[in-house]
Protein backbone atom coordinates (compact mmCIF):
# COMPACT_ATOMS: atom_id res chain seq x y z
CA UNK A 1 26.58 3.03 -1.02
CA UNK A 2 26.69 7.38 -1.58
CA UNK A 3 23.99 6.85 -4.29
CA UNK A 4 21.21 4.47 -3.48
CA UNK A 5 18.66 3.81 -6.29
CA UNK A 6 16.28 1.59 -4.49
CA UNK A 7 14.98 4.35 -2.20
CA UNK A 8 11.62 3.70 -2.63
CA UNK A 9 9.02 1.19 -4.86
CA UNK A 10 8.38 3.32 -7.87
CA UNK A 11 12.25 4.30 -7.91
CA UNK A 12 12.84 0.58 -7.87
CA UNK A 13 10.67 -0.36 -10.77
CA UNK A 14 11.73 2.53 -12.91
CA UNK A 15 15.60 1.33 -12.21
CA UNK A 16 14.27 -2.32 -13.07
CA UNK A 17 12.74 -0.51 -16.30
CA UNK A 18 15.47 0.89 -17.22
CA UNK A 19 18.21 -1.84 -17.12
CA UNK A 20 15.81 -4.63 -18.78
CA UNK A 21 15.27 -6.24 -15.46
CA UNK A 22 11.72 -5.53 -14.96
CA UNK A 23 11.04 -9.39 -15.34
CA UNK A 24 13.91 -10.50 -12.94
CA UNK A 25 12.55 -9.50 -10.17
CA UNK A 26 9.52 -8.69 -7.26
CA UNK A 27 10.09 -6.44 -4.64
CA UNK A 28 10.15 -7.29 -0.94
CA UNK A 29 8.52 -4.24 0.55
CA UNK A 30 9.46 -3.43 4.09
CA UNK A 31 7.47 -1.16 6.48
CA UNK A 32 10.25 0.93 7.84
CA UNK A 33 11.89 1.38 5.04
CA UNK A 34 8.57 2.80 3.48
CA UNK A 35 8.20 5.61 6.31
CA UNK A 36 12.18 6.10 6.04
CA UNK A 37 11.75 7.01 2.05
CA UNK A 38 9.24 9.24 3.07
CA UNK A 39 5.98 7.22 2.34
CA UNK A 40 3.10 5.18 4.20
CA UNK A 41 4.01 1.05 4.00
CA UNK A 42 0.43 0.94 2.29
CA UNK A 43 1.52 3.50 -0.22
CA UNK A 44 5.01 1.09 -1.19
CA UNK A 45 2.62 -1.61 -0.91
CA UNK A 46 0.37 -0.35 -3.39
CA UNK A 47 2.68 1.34 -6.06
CA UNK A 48 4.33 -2.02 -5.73
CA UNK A 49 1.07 -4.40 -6.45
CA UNK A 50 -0.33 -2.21 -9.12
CA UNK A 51 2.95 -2.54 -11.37
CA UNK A 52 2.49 -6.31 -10.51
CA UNK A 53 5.65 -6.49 -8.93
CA UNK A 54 4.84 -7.11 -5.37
CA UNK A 55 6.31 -10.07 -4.27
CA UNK A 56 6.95 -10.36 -0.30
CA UNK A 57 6.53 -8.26 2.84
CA UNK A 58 8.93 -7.41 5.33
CA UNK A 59 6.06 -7.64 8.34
CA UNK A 60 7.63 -5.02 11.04
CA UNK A 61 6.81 -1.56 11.64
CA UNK A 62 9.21 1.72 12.35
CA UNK A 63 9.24 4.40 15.53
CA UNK A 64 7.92 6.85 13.25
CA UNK A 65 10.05 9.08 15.71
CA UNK A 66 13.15 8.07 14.70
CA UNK A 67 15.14 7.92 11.55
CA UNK A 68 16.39 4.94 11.27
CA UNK A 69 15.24 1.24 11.14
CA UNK A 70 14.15 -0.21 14.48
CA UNK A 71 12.63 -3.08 12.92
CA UNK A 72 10.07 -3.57 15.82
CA UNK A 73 7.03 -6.34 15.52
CA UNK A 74 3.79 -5.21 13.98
CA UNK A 75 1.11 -4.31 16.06
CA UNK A 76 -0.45 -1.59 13.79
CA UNK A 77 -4.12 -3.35 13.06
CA UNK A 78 -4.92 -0.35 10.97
CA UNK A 79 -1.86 -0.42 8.67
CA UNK A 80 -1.71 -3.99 8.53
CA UNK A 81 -5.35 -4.00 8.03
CA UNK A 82 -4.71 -1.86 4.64
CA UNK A 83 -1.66 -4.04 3.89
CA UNK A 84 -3.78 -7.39 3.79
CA UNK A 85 -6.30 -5.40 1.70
CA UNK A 86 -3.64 -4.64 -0.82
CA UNK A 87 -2.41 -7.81 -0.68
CA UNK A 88 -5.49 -10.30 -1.20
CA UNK A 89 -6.73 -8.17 -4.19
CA UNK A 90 -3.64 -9.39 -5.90
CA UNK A 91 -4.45 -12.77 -4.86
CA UNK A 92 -1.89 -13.04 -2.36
CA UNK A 93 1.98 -13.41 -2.06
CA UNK A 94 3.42 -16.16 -4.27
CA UNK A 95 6.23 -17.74 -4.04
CA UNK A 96 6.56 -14.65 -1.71
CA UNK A 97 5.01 -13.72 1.78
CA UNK A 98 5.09 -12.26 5.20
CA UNK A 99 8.70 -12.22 6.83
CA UNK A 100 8.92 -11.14 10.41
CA UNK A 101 11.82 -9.11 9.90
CA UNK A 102 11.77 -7.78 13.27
CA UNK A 103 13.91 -7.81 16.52
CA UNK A 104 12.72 -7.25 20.47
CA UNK A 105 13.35 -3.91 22.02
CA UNK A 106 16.97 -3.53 23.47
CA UNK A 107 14.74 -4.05 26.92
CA UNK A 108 13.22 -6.55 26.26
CA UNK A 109 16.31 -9.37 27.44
CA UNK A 110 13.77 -12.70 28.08
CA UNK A 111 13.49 -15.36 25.78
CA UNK A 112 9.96 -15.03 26.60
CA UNK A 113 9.53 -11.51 25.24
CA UNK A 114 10.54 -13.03 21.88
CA UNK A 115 8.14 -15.78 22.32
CA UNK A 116 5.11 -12.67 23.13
CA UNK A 117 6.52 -10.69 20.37
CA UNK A 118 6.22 -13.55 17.62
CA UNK A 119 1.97 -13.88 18.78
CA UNK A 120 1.64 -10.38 18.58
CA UNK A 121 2.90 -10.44 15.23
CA UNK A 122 0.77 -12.70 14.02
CA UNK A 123 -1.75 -12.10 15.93
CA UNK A 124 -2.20 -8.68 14.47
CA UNK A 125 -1.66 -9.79 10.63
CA UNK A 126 -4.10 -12.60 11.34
CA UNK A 127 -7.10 -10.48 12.43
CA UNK A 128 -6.29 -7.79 10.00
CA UNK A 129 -6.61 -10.48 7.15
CA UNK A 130 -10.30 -11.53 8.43
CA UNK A 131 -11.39 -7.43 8.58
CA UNK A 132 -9.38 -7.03 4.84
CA UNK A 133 -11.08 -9.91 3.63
CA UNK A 134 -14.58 -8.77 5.12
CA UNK A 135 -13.91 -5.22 3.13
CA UNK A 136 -13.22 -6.69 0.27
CA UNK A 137 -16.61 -9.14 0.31
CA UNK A 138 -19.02 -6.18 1.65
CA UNK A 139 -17.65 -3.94 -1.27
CA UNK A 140 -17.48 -0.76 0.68
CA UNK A 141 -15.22 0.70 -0.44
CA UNK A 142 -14.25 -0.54 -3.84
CA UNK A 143 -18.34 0.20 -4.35
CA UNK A 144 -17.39 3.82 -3.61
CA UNK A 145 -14.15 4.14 -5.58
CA UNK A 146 -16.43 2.57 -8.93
CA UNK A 147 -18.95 5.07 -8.57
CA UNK A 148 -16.65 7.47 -7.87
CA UNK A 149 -14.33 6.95 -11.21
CA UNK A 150 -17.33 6.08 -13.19
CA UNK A 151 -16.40 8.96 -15.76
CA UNK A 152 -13.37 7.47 -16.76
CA UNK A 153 -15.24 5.01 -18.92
CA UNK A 154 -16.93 7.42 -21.09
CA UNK A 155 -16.67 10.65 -22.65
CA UNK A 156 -13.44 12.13 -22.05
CA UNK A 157 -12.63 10.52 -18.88
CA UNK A 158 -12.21 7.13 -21.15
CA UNK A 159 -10.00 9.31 -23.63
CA UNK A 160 -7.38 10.26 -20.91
CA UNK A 161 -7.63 6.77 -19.69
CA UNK A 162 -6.84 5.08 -23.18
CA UNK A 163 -3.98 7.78 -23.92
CA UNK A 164 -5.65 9.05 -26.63
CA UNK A 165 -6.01 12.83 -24.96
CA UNK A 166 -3.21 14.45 -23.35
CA UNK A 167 -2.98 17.51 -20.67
CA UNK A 168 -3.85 20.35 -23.40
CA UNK A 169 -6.45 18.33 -24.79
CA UNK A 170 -7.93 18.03 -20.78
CA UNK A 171 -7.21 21.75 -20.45
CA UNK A 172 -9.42 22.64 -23.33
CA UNK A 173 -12.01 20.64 -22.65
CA UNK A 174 -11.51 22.08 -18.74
CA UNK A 175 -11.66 25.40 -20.23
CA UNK A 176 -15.05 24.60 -22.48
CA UNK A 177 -16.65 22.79 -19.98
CA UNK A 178 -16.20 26.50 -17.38
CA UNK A 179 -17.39 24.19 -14.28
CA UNK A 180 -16.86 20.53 -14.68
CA UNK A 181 -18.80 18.31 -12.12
CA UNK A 182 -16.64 17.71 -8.91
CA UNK A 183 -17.22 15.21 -6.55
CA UNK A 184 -15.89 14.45 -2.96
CA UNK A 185 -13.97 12.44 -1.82
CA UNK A 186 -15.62 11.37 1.12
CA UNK A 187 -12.13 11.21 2.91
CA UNK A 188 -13.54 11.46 6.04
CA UNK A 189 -16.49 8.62 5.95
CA UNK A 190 -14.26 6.56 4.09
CA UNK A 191 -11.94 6.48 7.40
CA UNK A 192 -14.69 6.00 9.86
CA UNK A 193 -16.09 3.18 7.38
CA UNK A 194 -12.79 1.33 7.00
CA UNK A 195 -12.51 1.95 11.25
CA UNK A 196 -16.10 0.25 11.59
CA UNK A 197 -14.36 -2.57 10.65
CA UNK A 198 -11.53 -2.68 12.85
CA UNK A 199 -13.30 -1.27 16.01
């Protein structure tokens, strides 16, 4: 218990990776335990699906406050929002899914709080799944992130991506190049797209 190796997704895998276990097993990703390791549940989430190893959810959500697990229901429409993005562009959770690993507030001492906290859970993952799914059909942002990363499939850009070029090779051809073409982000209308969506 001193020395834990499953501290976060990518720690997980590599531990997998190491030990020959990489095909055992999917991870459960949890959203507490995300912000507790010192990421965003989206970020777990994602390092998660793109090794293909995503295989249920823990549904809850943390008092980013505290430090520890309060395992509360999720009522976050913009993280779960991303989190149903993630997870219907890998075609969903299977055999895995959603677990509502989650417990009432220490106030909250009705049966019937249960019974509201249960429809708020779903409730939120439900309407975050029909504005993920819109997303993903009107292409706004994937659109974006293709034009974006369009140099990686030429030139150089499709060198680093293939492996054939390493960091010196990039640092010459940095170097030759004196100004290579930046482009922005868009951080900003990226966020108040994605909140068009949810608002």
């Amino acid at each position: 218990m001193k020395h834990q190796y499953d501290s976060d997704a990518a720690t997980t895998l590599y531990f997998l990776k190491e030990y020959d276990l990489i095909d055992e097993f999917k991870l459960n990703i949890e959203a507490n335990h995300a912000t507790l390791a010192g990421s965003s549940f989206e970020h777990e989430l994602a390092v998660a699906s793109a090794a293909g190893k995503l295989g249920s959810v823990d549904a809850n959500r943390g008092d980013l406050l505290l430090g520890w697990d309060t395992d509360q229901f999720p009522t976050d429409i913009y993280s779960t929002t991303m989190a149903m993005m993630i997870i219907l562009n890998q075609n969903g959770l299977a055999p895995g899914g959603l677990n509502f690993d989650a417990h009432v507030r220490r106030s909250s001492i009705d049966p019937t709080d249960l019974f509201y906290a249960h429809i708020g859970g779903m409730d939120t993952f439900a309407k975050s799944l029909l504005i993920a799914h819109q997303i993903i059909e009107d292409k706004v942002l994937s659109k974006f992130v293709e034009e974006r990363y369009s140099s990686h499939t030429s030139g150089i850009g499709a060198q680093i991506m293939s492996g054939k070029v390493g960091l010196e090779e990039v640092e010459k051809w940095v170097l030759n190049e004196k100004n290579p073409v930046l482009q922005s982000a868009r951080q900003e209308m990226l966020e108040n797209i994605f909140n068009s969506y949810i608002f």
